[in-house]
Protein backbone atom coordinates (compact mmCIF):
# COMPACT_ATOMS: atom_id res chain seq x y z
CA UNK A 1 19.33 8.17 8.05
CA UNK A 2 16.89 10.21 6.18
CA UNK A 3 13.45 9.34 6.04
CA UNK A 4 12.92 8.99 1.71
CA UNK A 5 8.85 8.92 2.39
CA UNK A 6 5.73 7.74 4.54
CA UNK A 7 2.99 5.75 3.42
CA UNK A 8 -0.15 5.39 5.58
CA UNK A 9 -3.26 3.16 5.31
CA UNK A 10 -5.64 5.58 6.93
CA UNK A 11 -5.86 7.92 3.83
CA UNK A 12 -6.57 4.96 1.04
CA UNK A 13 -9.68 4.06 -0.25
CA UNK A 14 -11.17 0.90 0.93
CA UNK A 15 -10.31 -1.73 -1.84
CA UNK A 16 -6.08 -0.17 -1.65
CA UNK A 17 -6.56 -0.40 2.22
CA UNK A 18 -5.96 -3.94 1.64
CA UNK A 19 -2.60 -3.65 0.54
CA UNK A 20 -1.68 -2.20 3.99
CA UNK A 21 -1.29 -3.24 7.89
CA UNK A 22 -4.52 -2.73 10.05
CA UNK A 23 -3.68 0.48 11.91
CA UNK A 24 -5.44 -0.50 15.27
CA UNK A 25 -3.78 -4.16 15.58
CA UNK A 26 -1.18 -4.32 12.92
CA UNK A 27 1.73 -3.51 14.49
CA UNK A 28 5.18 -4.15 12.16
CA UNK A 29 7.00 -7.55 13.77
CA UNK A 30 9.43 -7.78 10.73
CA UNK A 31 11.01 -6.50 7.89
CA UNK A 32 13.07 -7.86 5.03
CA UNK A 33 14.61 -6.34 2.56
CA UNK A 34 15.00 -8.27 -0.95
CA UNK A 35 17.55 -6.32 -3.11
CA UNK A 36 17.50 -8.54 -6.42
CA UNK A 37 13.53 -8.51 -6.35
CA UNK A 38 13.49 -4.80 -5.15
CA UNK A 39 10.92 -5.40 -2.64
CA UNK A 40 10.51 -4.82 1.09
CA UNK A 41 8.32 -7.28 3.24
CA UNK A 42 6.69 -6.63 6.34
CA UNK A 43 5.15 -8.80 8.71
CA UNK A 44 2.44 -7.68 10.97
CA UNK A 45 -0.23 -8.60 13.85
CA UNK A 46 -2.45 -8.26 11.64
CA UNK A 47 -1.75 -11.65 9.83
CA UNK A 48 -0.49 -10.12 6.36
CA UNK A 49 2.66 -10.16 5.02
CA UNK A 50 3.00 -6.55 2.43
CA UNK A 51 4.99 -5.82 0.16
CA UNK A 52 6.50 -2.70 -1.08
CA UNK A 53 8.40 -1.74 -4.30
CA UNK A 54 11.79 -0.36 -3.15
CA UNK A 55 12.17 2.30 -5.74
CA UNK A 56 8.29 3.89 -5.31
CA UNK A 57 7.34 2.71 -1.65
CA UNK A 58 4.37 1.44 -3.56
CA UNK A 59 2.32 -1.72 -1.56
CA UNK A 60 1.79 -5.08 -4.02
CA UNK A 61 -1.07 -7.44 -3.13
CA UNK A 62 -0.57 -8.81 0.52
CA UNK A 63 0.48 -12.29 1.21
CA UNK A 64 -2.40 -13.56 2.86
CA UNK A 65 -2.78 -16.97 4.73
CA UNK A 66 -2.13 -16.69 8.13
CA UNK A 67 -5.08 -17.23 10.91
CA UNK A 68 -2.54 -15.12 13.53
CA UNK A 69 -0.17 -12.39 13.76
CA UNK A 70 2.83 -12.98 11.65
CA UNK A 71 6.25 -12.03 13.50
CA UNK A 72 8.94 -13.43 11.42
CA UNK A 73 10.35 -13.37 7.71
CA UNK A 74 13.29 -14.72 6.15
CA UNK A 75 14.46 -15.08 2.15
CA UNK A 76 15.80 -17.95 0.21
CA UNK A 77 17.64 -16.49 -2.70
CA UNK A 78 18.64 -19.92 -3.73
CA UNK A 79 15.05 -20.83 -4.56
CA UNK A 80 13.65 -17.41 -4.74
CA UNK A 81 11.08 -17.77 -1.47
CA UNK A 82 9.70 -16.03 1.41
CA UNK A 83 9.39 -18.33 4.99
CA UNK A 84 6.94 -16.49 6.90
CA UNK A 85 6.04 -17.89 10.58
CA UNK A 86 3.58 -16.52 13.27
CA UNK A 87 1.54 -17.46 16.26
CA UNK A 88 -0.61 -19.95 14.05
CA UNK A 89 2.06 -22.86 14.41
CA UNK A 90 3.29 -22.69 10.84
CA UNK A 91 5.75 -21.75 8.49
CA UNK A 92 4.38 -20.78 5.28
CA UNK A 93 6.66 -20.71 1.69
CA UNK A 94 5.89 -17.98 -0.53
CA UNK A 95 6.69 -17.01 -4.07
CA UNK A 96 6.57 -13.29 -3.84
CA UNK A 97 7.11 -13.25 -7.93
CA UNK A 98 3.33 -14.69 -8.42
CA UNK A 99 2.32 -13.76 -4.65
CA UNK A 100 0.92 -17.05 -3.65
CA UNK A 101 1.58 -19.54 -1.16
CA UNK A 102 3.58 -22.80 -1.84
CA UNK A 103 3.03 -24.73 0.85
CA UNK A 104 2.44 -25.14 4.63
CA UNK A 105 5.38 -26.67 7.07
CA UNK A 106 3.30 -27.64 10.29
CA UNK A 107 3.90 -30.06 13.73
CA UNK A 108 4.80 -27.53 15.88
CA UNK A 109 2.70 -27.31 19.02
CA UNK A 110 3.70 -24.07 19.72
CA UNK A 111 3.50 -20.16 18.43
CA UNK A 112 6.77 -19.42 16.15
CA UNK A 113 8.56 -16.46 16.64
CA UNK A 114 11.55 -17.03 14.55
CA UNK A 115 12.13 -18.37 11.07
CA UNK A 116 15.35 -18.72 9.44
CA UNK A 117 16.45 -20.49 5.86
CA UNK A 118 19.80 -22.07 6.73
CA UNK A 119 22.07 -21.32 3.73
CA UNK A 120 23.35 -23.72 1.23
CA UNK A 121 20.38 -25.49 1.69
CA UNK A 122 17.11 -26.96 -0.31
């Protein structure tokens, strides 16, 4: 597979900086894909969640909310939301349309690594 371009956070002024992972401890966890949005989230150490135009490997605004390293992502096309879960204990719901957090699923007692939307479901 060809490589189509390379984006790095080291060259960007400060306030665009944001957009991207931490270089020094924001090592990718996960990636998802969203075809009918044309986006691509990734999930890092770091805490944020970016996201990236498909067509011009731009960066968006980050989702930010997490107080620890984020390691998993999964998509709900049926209600058109990001799950997001991390070593903070939570699972956050996102709508990446207006880039702002929904709401907070907590009670577990332990770091998540996984987070899956099982399909056909609200």
């Amino acid at each position: 597979m060809k490589e189509l371009s390379v984006r790095d956070g080291n060259n960007q002024t400060q306030k665009d900086a944001m957009n991207y992972h931490d270089t020094k401890n924001g090592e990718i966890m996960d990636l998802l894909p969203i075809e009918e949005l044309q986006l691509l989230c990734s999930a890092g150490r770091d805490k944020k969640i970016c996201l990236w135009n498909m067509e011009t490997l731009e960066p968006k605004s980050p989702l930010l909310g997490h107080t620890q390293g984020v390691y998993s992502l999964d998509w709900c096309g049926m209600g058109n939301i990001i799950l997001s879960a991390g070593l903070d204990h939570d699972v956050f719901i996102w709508n990446p349309r207006v880039q702002k957090r929904l709401f907070t699923l907590k009670g577990h007692n332990h770091s998540l690594v996984g987070v899956k939307w099982m399909p056909g479901t609200h």
